[in-house]
C-alpha atoms as a PDB file:
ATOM      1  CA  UNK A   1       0.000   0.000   0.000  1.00  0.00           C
ATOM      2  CA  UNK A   2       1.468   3.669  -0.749  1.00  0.00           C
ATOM      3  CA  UNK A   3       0.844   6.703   1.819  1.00  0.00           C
ATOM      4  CA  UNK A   4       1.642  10.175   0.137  1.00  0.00           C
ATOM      5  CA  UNK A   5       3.611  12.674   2.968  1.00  0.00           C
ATOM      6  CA  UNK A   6       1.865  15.753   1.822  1.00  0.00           C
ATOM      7  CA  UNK A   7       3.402  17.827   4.352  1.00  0.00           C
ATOM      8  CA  UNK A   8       6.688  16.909   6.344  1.00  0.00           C
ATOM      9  CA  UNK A   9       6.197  15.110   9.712  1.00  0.00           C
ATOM     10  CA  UNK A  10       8.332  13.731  12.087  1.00  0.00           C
ATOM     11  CA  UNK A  11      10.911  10.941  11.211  1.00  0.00           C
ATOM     12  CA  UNK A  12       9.433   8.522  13.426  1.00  0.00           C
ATOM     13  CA  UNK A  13       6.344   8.126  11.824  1.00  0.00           C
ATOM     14  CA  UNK A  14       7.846   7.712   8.286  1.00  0.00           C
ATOM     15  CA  UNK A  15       9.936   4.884  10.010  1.00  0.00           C
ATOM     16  CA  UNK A  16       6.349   3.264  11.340  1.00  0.00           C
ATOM     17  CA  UNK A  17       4.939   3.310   8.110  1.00  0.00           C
ATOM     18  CA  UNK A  18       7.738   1.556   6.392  1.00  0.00           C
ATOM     19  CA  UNK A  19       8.428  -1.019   9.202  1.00  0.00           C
ATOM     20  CA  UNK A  20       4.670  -2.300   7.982  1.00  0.00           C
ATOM     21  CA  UNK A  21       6.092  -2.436   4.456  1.00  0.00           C
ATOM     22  CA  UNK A  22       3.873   1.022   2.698  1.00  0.00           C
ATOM     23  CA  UNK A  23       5.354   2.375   0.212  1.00  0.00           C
ATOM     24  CA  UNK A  24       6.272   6.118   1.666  1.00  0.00           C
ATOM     25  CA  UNK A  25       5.797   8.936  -1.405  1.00  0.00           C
ATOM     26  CA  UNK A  26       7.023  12.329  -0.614  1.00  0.00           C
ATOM     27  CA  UNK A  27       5.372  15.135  -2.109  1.00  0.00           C
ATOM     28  CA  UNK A  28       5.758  17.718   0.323  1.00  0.00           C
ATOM     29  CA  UNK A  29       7.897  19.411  -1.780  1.00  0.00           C
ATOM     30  CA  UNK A  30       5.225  19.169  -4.516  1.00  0.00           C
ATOM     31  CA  UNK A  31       3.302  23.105  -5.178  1.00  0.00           C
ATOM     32  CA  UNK A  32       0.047  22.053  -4.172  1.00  0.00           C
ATOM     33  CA  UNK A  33      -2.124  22.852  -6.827  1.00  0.00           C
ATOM     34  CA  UNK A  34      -0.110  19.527  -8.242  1.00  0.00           C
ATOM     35  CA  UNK A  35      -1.476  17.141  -5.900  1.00  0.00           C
ATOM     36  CA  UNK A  36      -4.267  15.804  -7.171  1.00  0.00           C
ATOM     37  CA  UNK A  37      -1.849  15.031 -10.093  1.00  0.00           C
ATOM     38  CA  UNK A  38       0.198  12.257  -7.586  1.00  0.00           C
ATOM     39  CA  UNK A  39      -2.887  11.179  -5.218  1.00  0.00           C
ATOM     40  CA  UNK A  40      -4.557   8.684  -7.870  1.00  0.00           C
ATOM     41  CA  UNK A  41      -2.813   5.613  -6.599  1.00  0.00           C
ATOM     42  CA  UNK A  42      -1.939   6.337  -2.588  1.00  0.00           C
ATOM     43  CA  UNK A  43      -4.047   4.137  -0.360  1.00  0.00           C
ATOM     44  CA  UNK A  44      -3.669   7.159   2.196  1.00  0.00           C
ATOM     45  CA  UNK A  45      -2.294  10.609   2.700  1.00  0.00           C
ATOM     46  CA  UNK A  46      -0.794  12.378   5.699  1.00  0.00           C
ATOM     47  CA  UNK A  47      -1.146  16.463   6.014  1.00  0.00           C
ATOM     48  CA  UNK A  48      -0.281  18.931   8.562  1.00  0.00           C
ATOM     49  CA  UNK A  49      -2.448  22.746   8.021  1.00  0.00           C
ATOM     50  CA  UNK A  50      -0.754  23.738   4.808  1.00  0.00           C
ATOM     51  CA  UNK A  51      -2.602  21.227   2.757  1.00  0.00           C
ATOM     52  CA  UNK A  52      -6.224  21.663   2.180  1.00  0.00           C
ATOM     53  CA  UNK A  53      -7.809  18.438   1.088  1.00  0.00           C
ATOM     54  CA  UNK A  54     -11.178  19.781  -1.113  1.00  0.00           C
ATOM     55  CA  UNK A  55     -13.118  17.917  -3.422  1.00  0.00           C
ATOM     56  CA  UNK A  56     -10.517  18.256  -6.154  1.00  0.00           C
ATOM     57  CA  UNK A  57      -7.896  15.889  -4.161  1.00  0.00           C
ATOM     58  CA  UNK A  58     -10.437  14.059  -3.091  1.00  0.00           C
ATOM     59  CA  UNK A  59     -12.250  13.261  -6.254  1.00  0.00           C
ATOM     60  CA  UNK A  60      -8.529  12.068  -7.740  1.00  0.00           C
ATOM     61  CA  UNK A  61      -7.750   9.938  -4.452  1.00  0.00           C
ATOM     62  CA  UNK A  62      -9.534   7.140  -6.317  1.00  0.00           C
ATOM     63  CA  UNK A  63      -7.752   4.254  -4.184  1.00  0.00           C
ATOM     64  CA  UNK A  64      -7.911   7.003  -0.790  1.00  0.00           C
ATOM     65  CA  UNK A  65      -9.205   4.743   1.940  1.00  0.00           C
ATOM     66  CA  UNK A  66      -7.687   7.080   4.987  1.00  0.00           C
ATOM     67  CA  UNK A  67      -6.652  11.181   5.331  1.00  0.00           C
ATOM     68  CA  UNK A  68      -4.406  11.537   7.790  1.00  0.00           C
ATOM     69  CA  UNK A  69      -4.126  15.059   9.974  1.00  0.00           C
ATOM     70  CA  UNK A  70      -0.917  15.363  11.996  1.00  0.00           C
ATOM     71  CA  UNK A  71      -2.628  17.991  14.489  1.00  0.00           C
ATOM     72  CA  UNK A  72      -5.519  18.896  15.747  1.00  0.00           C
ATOM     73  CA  UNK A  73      -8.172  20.699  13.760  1.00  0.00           C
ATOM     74  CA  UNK A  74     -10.101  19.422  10.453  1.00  0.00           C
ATOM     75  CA  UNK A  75     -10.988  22.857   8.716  1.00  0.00           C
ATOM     76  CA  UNK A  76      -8.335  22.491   5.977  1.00  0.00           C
ATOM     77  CA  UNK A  77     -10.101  18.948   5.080  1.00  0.00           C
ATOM     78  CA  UNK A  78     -14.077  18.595   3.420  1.00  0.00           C
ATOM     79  CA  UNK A  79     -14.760  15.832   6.172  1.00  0.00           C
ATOM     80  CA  UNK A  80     -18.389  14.911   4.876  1.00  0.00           C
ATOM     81  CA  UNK A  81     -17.019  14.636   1.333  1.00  0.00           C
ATOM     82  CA  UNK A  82     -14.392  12.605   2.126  1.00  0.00           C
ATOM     83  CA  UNK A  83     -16.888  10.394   4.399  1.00  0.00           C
ATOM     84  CA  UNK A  84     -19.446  10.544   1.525  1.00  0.00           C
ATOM     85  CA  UNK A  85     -16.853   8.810  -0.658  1.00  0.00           C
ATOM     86  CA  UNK A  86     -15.987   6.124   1.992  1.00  0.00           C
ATOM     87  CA  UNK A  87     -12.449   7.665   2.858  1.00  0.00           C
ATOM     88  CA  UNK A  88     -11.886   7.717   6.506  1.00  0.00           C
ATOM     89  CA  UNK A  89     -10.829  11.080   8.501  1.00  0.00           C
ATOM     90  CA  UNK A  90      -8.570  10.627  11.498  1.00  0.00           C
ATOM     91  CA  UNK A  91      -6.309  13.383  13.378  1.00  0.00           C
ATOM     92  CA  UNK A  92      -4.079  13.365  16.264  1.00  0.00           C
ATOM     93  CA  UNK A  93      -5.939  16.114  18.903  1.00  0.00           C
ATOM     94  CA  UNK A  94      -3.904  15.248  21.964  1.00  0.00           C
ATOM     95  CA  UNK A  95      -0.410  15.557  20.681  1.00  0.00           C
ATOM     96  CA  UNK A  96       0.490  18.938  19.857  1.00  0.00           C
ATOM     97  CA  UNK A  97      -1.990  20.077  23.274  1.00  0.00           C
ATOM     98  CA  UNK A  98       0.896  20.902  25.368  1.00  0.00           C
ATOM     99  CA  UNK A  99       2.755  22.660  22.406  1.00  0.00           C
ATOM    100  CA  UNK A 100       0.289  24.791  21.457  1.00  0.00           C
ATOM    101  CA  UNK A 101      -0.454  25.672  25.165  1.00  0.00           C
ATOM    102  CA  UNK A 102       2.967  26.824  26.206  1.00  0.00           C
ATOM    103  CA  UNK A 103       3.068  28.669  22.756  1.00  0.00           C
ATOM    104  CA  UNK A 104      -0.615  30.569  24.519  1.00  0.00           C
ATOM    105  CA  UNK A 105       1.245  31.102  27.820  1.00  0.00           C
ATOM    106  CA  UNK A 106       4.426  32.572  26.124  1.00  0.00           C
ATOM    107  CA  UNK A 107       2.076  35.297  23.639  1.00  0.00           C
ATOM    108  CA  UNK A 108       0.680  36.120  26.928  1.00  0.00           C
ATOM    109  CA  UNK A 109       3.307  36.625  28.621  1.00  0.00           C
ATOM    110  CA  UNK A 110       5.275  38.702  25.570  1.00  0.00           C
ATOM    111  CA  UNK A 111       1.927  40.825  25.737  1.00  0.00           C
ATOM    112  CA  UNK A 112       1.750  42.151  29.163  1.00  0.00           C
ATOM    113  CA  UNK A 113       5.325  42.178  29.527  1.00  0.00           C
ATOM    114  CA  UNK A 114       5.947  44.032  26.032  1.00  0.00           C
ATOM    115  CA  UNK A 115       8.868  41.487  25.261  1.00  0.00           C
ATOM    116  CA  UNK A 116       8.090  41.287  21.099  1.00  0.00           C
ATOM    117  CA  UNK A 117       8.032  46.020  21.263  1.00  0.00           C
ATOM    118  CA  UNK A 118      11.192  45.885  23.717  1.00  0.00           C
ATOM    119  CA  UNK A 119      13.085  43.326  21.343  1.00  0.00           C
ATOM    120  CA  UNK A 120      12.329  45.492  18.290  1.00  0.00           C
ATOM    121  CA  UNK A 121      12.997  48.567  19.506  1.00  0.00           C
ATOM    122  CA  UNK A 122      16.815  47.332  21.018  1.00  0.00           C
ATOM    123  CA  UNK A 123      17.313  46.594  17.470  1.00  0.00           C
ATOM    124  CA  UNK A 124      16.588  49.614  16.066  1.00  0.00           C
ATOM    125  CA  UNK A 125      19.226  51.121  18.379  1.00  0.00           C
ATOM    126  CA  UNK A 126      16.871  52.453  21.480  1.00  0.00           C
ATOM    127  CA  UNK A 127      16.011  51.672  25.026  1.00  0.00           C
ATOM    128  CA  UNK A 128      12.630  52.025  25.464  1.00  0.00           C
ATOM    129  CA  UNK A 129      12.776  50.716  29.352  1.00  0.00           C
ATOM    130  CA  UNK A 130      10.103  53.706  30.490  1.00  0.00           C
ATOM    131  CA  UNK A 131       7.515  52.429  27.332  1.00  0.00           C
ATOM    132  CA  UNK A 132       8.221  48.920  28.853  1.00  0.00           C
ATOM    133  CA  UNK A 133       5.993  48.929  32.008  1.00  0.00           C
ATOM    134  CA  UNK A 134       4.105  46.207  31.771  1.00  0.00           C
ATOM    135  CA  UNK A 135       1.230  43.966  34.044  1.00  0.00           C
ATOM    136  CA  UNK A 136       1.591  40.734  35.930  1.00  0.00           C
ATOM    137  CA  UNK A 137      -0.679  37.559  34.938  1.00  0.00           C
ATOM    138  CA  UNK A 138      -0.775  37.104  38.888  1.00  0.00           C
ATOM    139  CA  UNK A 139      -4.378  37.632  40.538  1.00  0.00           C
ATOM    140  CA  UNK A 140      -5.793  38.323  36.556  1.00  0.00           C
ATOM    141  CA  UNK A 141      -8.550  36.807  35.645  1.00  0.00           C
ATOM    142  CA  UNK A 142      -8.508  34.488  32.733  1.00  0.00           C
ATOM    143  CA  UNK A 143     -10.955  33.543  30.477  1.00  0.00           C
ATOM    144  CA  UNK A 144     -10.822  30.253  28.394  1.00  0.00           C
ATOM    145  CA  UNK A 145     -13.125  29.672  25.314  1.00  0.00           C
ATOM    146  CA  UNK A 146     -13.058  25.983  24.309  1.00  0.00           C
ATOM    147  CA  UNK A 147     -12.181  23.231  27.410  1.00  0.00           C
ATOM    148  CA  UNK A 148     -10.907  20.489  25.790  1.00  0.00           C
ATOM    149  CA  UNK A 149      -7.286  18.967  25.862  1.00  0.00           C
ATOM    150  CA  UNK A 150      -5.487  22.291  25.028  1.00  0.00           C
ATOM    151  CA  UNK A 151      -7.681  24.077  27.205  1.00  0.00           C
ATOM    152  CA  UNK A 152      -7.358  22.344  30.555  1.00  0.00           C
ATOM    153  CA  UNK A 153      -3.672  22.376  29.691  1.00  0.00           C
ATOM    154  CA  UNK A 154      -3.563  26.338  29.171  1.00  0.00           C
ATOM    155  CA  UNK A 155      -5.567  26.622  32.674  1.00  0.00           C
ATOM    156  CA  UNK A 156      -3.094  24.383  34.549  1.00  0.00           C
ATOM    157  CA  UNK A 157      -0.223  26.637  33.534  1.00  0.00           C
ATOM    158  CA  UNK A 158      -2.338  29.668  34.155  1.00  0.00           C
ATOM    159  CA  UNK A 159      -3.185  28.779  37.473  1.00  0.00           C
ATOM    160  CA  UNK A 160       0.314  28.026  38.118  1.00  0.00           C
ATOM    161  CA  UNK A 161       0.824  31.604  37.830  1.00  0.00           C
ATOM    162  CA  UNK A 162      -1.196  32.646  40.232  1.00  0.00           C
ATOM    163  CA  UNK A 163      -4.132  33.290  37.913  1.00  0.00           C
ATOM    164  CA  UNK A 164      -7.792  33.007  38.528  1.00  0.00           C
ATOM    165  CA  UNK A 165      -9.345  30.748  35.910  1.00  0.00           C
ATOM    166  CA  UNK A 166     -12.780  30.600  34.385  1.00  0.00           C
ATOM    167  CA  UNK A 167     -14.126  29.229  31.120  1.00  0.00           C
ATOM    168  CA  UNK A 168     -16.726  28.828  28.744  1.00  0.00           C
ATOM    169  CA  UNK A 169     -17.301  25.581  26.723  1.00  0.00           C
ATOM    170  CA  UNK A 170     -20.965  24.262  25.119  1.00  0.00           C
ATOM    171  CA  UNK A 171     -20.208  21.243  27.167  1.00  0.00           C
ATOM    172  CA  UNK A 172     -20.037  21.727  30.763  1.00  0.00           C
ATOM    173  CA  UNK A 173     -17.263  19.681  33.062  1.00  0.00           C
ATOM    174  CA  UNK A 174     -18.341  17.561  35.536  1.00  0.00           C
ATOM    175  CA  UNK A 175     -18.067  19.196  38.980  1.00  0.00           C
ATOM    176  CA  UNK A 176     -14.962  17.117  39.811  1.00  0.00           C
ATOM    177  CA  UNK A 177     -12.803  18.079  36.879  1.00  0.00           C
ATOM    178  CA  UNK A 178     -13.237  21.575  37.939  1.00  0.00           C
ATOM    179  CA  UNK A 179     -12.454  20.654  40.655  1.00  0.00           C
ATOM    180  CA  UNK A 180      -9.441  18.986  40.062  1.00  0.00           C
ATOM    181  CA  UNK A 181      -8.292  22.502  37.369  1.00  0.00           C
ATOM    182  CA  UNK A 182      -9.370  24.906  39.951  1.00  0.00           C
ATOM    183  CA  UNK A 183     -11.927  26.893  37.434  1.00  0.00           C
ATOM    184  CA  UNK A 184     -15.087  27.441  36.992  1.00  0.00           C
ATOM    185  CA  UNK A 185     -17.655  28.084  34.048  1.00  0.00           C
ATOM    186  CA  UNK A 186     -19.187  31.073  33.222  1.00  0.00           C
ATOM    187  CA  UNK A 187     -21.984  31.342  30.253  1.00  0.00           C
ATOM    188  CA  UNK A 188     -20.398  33.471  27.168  1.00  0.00           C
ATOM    189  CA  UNK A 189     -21.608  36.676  27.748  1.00  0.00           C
ATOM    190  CA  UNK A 190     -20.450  36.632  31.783  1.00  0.00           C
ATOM    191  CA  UNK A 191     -16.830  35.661  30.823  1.00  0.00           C
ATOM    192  CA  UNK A 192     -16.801  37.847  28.384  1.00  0.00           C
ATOM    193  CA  UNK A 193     -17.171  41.169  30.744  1.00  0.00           C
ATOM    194  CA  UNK A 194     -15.308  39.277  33.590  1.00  0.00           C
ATOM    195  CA  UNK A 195     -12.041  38.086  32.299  1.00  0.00           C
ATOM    196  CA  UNK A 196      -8.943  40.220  32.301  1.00  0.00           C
ATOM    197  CA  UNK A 197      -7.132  37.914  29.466  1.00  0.00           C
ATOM    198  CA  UNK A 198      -9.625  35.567  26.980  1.00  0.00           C
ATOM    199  CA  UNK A 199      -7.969  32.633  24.920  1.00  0.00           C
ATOM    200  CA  UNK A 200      -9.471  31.182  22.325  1.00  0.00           C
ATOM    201  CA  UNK A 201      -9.382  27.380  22.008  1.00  0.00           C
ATOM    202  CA  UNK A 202     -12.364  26.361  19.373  1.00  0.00           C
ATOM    203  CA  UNK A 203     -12.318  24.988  16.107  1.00  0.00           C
ATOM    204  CA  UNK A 204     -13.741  27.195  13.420  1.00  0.00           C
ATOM    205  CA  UNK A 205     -17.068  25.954  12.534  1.00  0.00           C
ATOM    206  CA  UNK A 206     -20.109  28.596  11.398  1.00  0.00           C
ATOM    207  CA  UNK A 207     -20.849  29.187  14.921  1.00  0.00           C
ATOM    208  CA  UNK A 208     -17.484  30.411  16.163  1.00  0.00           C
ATOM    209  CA  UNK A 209     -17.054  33.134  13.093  1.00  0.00           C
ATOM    210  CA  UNK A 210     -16.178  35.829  14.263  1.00  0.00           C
ATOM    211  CA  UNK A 211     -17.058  34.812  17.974  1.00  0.00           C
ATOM    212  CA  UNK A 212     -14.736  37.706  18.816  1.00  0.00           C
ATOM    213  CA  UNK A 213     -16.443  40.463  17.086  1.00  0.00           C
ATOM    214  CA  UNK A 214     -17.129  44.540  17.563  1.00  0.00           C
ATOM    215  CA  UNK A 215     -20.282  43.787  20.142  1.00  0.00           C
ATOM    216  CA  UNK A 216     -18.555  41.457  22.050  1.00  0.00           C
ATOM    217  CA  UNK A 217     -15.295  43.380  22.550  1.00  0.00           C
ATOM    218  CA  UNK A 218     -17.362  46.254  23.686  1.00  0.00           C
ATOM    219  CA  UNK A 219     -18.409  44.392  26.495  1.00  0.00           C
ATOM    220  CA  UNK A 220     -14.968  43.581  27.266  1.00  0.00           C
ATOM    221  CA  UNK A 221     -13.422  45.359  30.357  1.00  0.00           C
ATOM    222  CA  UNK A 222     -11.440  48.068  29.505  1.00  0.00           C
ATOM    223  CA  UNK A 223      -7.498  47.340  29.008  1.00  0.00           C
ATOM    224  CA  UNK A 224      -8.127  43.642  28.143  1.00  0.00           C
ATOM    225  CA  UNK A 225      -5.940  41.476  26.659  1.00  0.00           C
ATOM    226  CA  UNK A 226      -7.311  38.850  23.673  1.00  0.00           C
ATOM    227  CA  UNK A 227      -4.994  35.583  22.803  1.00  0.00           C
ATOM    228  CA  UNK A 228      -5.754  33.312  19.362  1.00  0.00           C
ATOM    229  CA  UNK A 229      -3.416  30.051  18.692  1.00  0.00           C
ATOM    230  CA  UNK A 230      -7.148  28.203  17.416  1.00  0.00           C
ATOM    231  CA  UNK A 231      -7.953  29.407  14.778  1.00  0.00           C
ATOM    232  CA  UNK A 232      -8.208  32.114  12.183  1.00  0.00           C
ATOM    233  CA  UNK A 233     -11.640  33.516  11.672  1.00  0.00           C
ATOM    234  CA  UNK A 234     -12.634  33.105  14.921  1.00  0.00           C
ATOM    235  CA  UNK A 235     -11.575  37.136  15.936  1.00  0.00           C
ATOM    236  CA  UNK A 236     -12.976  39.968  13.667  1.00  0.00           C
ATOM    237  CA  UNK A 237      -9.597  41.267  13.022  1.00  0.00           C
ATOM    238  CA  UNK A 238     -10.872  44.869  11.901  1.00  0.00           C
ATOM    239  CA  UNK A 239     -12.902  44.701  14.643  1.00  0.00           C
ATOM    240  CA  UNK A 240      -9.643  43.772  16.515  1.00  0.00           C
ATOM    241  CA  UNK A 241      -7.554  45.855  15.184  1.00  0.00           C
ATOM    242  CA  UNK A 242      -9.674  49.583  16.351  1.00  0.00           C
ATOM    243  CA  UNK A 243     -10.135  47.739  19.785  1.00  0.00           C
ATOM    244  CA  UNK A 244      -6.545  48.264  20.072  1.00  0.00           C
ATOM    245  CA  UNK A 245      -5.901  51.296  18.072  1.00  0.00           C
ATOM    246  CA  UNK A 246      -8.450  52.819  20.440  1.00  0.00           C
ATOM    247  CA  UNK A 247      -6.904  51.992  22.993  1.00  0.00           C
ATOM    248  CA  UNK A 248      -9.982  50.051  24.454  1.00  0.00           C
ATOM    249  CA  UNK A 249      -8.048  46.772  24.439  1.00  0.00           C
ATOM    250  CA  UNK A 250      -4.523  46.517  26.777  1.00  0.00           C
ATOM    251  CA  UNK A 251      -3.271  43.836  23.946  1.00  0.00           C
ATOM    252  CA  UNK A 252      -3.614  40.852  21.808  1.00  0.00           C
ATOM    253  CA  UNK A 253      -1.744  38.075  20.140  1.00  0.00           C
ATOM    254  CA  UNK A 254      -2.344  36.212  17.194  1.00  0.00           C
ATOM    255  CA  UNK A 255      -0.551  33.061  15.949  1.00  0.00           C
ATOM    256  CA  UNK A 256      -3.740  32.128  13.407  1.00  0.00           C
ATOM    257  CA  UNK A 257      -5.351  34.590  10.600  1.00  0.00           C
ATOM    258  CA  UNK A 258      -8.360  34.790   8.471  1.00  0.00           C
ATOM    259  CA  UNK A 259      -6.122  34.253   5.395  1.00  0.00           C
ATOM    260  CA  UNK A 260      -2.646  32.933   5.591  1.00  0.00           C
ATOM    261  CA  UNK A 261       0.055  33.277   5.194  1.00  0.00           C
ATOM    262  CA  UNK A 262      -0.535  36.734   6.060  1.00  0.00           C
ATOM    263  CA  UNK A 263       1.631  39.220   4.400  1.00  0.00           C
ATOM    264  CA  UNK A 264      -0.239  42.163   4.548  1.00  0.00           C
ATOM    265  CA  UNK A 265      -2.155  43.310   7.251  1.00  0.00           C
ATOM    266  CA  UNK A 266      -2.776  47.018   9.439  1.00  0.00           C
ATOM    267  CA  UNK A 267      -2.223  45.026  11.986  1.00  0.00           C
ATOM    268  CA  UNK A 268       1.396  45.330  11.789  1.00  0.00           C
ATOM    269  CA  UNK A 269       1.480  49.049  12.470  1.00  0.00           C
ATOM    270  CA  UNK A 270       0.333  48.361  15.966  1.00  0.00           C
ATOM    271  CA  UNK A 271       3.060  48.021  18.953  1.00  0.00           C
ATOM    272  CA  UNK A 272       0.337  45.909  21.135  1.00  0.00           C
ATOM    273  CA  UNK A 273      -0.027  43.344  18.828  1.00  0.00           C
ATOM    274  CA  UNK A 274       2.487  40.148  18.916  1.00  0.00           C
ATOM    275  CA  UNK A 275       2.169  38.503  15.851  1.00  0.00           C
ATOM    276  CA  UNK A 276       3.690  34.907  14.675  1.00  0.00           C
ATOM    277  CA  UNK A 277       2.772  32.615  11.829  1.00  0.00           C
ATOM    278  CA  UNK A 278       0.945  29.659  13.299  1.00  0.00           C
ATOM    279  CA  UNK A 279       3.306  28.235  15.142  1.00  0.00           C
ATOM    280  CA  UNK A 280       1.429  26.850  18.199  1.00  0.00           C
ATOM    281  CA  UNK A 281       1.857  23.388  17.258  1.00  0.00           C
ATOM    282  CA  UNK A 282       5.763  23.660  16.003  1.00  0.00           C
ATOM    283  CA  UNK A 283       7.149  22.353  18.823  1.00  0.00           C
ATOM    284  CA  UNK A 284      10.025  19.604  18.565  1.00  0.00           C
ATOM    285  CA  UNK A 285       8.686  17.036  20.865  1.00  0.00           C
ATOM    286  CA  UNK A 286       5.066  17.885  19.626  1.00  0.00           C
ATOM    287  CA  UNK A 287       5.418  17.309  16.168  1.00  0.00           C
ATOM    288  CA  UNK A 288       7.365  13.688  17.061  1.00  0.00           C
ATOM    289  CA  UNK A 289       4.092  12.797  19.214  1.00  0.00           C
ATOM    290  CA  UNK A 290       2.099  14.251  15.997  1.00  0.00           C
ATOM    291  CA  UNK A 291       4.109  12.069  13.782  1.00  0.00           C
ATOM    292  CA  UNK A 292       4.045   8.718  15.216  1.00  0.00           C
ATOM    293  CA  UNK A 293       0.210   8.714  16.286  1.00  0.00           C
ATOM    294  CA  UNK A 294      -1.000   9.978  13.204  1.00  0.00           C
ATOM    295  CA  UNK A 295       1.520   7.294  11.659  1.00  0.00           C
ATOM    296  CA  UNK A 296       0.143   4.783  14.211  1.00  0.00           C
ATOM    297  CA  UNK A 297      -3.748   5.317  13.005  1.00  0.00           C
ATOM    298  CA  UNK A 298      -2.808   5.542   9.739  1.00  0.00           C
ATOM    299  CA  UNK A 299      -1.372   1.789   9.566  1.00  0.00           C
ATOM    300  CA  UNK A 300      -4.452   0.571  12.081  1.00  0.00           C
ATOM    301  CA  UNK A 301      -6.822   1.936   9.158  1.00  0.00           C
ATOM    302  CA  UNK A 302      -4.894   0.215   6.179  1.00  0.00           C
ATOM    303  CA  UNK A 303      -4.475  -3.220   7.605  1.00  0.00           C
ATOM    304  CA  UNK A 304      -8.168  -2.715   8.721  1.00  0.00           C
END
């Protein structure tokens, strides 16, 4: 059986897949409007974000059996397509949690503590140590949108810093687990105006467009701070963007966008902005874990 490596994943998991004798094609160096050009014979395919897995792939898969995501969320794949046509969808949603959790706690962090403006301006040959004054994520409140695997991991390391934790989900925890993470639920709306800091950890799906938009960062407190490593779409970034030209908003930090790779944006005139390109799951020991399970499934599927 042949498995097609549209985008690069760990070593590991390329070594899994040939130990159980597939045939491992490489295309991830392939533009990708040429994939459904190489997918005609491949039994399965592994991707990452960059590759989005429409119709057109799909309907030249004619062998696909299995699409593999190395990660977490399934909007860069047509799920009831590929279902419709009898191709399993599987993804790996606990390995990268921890990656893409410290990556939240470190834009945080780089937000209230001005790290990304300091670095720049050292560069440029200044020492802006009286612009620098920043806020402590001790005693803030934090709001968490989405309380599955990488949120309960972003509330442990929030409350390790002395934070005060709530969170919003559509499914409520059992009184125990809150327990056990020390937070508690509020409904949308209430978390909204209580928080100090809200993280977003939802996929996109119709309902969370633009979750974040103008009303609901109006109800905001005043000098929030908004974090997104989900996903893009989910904050109105206009609506974002004069939240913080205002002034209205303390700070944000994006690692996802509406369309990337982003290259142009008037986001990047703003100092209270951190900005990096969707890195919350490129993390070494993540992307192994990534790698093998989604390797792991992949093989389970095949000799299924």
């Amino acid at each position: 059986m042949k498995v097609g490596i549209c985008d690069p994943i760990a070593s590991e998991g390329i070594e899994i897949l040939k130990k159980e004798d597939f045939e491992v094609v490489d295309l991830s160096e392939l533009p990708k409007e040429e994939l459904p050009n190489h997918v005609t014979d491949l039994d399965a395919i592994i991707i990452r974000s960059a590759t989005k897995v429409r119709k057109e792939i799909i309907d030249a898969g004619k062998n696909l059996k299995v699409i593999g995501r190395a990660g977490v969320g399934l909007d860069n794949v047509d799920v009831e397509y590929a279902k419709s046509k009898g191709i399993k969808v599987i993804n790996t949603p606990g390995a990268t949690s921890i990656s893409v959790a410290e990556l939240t706690i470190g834009l945080l962090l780089a937000v209230m503590r001005k790290i990304a403006y300091a670095d720049r301006e050292m560069r440029n040959g200044a020492w802006p140590k009286k612009k620098c004054k920043g806020i402590e994520m001790y005693g803030k409140t934090m709001g968490i949108i989405g309380i599955g695997r990488i949120g309960r991991e972003v509330a442990k390391r929030a409350k390790a810093f002395g934070m005060n934790v709530i969170y919003y989900d559509i499914y409520h925890l059992d009184e125990s687990t809150e327990k056990e993470l020390e937070i508690e639920f509020r409904d949308l709306d209430a978390l909204i105006s209580e928080a100090d800091v809200i993280t977003l950890h939802v996929p996109l799906v119709p309902e969370t467009k633009h979750l974040i938009d103008r009303e609901r960062i109006a109800k905001m407190k005043d000098g929030a701070i908004i974090i997104n490593a989900a996903r893009g779409g989910i904050v109105d970034e206009d609506a974002l963007y004069d939240a913080l030209k205002s002034g209205k908003l303390y700070g944000a930090a994006l690692d996802v966008y509406e369309n990337e790779p982003l290259k142009e944006s008037k986001l990047f005139e703003l100092d209270n902005i951190v900005l990096t390109p969707h890195i919350g799951a490129q993390a070494e020991e993540g992307q192994t874990r990534a790698g093998i399970e989604v390797a792991k499934k992949i093989v389970k599927v095949l000799k299924s």
